[in-house]
N, C-alpha and C. Protein backbone atom coordinates (compact mmCIF):
# COMPACT_ATOMS: atom_id res chain seq x y z
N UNK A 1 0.84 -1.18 0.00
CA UNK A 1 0.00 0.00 0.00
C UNK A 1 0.89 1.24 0.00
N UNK A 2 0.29 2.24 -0.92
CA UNK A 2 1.79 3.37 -0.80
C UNK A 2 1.09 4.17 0.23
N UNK A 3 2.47 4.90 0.77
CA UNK A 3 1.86 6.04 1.49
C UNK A 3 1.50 7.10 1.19
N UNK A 4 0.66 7.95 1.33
CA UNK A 4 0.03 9.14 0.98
C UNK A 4 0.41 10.50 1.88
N UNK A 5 1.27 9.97 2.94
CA UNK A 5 2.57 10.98 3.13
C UNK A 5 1.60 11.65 4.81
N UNK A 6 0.41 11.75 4.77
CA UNK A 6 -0.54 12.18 5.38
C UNK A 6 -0.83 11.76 7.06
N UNK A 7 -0.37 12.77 7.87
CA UNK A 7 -0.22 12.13 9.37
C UNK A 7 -1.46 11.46 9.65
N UNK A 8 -1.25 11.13 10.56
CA UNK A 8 -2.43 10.16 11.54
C UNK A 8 -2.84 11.23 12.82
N UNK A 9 -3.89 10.89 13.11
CA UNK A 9 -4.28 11.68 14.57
C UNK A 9 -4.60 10.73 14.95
N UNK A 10 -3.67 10.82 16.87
CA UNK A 10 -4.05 9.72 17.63
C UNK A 10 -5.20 9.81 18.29
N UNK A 11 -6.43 8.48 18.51
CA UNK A 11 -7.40 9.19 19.23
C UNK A 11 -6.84 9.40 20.51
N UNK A 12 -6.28 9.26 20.81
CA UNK A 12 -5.86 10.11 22.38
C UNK A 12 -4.97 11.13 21.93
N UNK A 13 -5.17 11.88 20.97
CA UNK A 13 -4.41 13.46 20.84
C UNK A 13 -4.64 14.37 21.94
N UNK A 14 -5.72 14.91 21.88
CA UNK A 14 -6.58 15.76 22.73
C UNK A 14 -6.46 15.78 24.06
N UNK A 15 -6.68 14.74 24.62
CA UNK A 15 -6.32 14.66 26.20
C UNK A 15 -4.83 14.61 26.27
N UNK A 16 -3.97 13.86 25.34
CA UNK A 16 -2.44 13.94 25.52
C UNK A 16 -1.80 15.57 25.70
N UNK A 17 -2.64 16.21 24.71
CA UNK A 17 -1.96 17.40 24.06
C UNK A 17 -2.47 18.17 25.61
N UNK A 18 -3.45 17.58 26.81
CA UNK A 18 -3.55 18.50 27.75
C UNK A 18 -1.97 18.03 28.80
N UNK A 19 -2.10 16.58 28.77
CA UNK A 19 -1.10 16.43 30.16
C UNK A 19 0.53 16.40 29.48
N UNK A 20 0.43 17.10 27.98
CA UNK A 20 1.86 17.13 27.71
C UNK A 20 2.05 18.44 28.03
N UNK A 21 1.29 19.59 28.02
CA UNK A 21 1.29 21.37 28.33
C UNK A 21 1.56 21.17 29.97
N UNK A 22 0.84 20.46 30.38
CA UNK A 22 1.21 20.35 31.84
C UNK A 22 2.72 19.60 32.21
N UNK A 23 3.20 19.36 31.43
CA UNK A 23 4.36 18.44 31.67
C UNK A 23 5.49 19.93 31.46
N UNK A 24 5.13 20.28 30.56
CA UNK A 24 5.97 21.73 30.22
C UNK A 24 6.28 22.52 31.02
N UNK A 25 4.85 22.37 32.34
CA UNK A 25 5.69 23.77 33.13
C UNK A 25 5.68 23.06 34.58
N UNK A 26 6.16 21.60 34.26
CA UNK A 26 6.34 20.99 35.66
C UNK A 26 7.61 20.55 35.84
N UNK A 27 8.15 20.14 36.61
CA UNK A 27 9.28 19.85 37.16
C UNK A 27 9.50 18.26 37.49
N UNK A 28 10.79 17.43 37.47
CA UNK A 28 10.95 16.27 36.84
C UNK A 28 10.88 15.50 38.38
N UNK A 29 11.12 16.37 39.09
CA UNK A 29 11.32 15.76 40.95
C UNK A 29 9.49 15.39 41.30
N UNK A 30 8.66 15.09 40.80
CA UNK A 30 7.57 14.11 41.28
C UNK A 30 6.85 13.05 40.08
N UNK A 31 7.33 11.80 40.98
CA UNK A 31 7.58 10.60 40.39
C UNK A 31 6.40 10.37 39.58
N UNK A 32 4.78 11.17 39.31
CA UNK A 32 3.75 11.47 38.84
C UNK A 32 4.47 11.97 37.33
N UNK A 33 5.43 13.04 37.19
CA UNK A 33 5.93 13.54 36.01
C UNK A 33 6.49 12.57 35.38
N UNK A 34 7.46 11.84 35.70
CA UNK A 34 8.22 11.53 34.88
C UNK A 34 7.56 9.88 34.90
N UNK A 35 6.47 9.28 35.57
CA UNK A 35 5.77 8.25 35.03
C UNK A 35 4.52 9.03 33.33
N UNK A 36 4.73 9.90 33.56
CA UNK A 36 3.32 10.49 32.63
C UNK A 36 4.33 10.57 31.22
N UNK A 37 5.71 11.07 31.33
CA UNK A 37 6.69 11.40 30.50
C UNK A 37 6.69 10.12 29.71
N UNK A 38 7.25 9.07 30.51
CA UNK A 38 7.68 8.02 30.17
C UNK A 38 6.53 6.81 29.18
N UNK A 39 5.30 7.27 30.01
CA UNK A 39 4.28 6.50 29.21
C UNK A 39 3.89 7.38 27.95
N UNK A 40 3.89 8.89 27.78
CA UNK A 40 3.58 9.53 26.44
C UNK A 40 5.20 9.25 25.58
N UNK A 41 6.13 9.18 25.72
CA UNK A 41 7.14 8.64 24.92
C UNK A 41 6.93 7.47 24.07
N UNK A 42 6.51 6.35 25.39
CA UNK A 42 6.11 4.94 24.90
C UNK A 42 4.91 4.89 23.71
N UNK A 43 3.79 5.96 24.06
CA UNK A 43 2.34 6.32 22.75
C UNK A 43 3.01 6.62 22.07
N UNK A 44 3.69 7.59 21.63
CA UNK A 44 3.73 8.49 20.85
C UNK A 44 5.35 7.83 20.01
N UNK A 45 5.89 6.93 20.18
CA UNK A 45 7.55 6.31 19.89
C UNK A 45 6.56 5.83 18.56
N UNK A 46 7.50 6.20 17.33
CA UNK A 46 7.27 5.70 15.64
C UNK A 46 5.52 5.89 15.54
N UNK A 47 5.40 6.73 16.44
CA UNK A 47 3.97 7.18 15.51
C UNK A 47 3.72 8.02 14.29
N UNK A 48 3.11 7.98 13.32
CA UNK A 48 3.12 8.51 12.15
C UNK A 48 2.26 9.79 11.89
N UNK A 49 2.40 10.90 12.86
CA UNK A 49 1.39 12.06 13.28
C UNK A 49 2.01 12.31 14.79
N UNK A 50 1.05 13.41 14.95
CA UNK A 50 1.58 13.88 16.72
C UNK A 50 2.58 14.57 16.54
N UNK A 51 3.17 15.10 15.33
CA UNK A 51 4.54 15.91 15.55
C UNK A 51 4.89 17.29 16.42
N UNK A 52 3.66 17.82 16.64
CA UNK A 52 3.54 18.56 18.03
C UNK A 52 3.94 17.57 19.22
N UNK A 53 3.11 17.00 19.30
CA UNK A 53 3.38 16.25 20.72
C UNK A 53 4.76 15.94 20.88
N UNK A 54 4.79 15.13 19.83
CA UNK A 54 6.63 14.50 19.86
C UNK A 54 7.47 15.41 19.76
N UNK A 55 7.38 16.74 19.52
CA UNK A 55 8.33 17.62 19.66
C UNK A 55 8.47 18.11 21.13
N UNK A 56 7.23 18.60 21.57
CA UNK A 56 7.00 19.01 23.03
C UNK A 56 7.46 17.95 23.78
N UNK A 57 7.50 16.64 23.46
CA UNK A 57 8.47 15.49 24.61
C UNK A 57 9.42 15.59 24.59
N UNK A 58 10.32 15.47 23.60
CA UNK A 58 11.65 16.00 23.18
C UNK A 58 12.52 17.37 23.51
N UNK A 59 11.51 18.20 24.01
CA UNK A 59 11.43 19.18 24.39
C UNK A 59 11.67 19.17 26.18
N UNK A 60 10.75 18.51 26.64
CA UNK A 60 10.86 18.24 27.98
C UNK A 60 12.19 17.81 28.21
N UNK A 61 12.35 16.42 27.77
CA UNK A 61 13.23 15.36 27.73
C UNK A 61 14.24 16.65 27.68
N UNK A 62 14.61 17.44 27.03
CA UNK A 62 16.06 18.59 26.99
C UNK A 62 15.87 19.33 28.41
N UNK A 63 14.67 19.47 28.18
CA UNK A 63 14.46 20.81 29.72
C UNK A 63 14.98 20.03 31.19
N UNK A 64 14.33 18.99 31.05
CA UNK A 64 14.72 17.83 32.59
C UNK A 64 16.19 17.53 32.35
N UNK A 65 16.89 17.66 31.27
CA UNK A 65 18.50 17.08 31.45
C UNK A 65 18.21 15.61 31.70
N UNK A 66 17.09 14.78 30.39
CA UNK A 66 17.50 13.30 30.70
C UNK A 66 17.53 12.83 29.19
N UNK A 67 17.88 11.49 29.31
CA UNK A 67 17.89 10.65 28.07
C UNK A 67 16.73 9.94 27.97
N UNK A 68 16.57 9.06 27.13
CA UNK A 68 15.56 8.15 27.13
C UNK A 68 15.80 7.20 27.87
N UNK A 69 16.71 6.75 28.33
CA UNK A 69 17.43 5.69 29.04
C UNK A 69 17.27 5.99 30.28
N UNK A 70 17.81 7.05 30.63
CA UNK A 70 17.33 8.01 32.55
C UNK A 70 16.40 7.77 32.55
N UNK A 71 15.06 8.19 31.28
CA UNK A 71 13.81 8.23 32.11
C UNK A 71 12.86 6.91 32.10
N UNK A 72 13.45 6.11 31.52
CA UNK A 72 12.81 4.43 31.63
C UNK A 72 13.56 3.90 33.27
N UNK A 73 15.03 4.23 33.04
CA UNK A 73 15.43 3.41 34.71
C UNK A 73 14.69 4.02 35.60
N UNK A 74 14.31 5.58 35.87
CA UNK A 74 13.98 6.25 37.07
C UNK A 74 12.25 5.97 36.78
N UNK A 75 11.50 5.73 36.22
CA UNK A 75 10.13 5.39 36.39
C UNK A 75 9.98 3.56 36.16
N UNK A 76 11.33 2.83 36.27
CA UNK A 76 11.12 1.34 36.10
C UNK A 76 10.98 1.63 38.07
N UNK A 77 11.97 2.01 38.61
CA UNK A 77 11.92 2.05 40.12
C UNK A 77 10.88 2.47 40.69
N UNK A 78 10.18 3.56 40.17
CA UNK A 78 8.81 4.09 40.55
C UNK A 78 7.97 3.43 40.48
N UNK A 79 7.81 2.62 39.08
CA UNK A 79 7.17 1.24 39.49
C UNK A 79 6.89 0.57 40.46
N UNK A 80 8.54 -0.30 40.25
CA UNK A 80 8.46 -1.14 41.21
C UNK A 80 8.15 -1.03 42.57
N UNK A 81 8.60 0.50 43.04
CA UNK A 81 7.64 0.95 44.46
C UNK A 81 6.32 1.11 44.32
N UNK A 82 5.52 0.71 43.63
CA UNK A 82 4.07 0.96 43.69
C UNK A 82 3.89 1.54 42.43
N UNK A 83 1.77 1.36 42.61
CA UNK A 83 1.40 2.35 41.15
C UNK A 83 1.19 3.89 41.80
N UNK A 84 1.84 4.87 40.61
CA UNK A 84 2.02 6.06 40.90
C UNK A 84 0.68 6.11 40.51
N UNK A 85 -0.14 5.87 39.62
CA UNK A 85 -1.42 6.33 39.80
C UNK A 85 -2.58 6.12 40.32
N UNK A 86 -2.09 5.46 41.08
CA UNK A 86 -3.01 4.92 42.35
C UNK A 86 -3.04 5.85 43.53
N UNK A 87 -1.81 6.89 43.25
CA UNK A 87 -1.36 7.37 44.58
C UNK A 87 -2.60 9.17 44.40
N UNK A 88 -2.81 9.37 43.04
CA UNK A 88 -3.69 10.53 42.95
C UNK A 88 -4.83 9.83 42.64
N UNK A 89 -5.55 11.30 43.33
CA UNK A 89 -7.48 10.43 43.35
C UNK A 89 -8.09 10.40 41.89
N UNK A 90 -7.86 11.42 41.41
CA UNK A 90 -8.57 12.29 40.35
C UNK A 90 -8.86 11.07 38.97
N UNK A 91 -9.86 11.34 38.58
CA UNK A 91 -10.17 10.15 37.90
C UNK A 91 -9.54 10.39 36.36
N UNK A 92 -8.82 11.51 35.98
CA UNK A 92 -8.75 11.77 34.49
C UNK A 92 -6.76 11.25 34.82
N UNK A 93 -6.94 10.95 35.80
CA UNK A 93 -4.87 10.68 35.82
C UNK A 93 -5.02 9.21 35.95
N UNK A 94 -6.42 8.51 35.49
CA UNK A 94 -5.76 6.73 35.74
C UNK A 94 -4.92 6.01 34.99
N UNK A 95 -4.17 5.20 34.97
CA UNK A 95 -3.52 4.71 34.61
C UNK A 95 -3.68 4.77 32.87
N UNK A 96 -3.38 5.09 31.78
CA UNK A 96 -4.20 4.72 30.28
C UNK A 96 -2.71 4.53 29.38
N UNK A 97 -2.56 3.53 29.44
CA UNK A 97 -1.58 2.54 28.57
C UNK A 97 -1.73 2.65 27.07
N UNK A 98 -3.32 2.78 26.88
CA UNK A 98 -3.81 2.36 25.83
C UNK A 98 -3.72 3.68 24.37
């Protein structure tokens, strides 16, 4: 099938495009950030659209002074101490993998 060159919109653009603005003017010291970082990297890695988004991560990723590598070890440990989103009530921060 050829390509027609033409991005994709993720259906989770919209809500992403809110908790990536919030990622912008937050700071990398609560383990809430850099689990939210780490899972919009993981959406958004060889997606074919989102080039806002993926810029604004990339963006972060410079502002925090990490690699991709920093921020998988330091939210693999956050993990393993528990689910970080278990730890806020609010129902729009649950866990969404998907």
């Amino acid at each position: 099938m050829p390509s027609t060159g033409k991005e994709q919109q993720h259906p989770q653009e919209k809500r992403d495009r809110a908790a990536v603005d919030r990622l912008l003017q937050a700071q990398p010291d609560a383990p809430y950030n850099l689990a939210e970082l780490a899972r919009l990297r993981i959406r958004y890695r060889g997606f074919p659209g989102a080039k806002e988004i993926q810029t604004d991560l990339d963006k972060i990723m410079q502002q925090w002074q990490l690699t991709e590598e920093q921020l998988f070890e330091q939210t693999r440990q956050i993990h393993d101490r528990g689910l970080v989103y278990r730890e806020r009530n609010n129902q729009d921060d649950r866990e969404d993998w998907s």
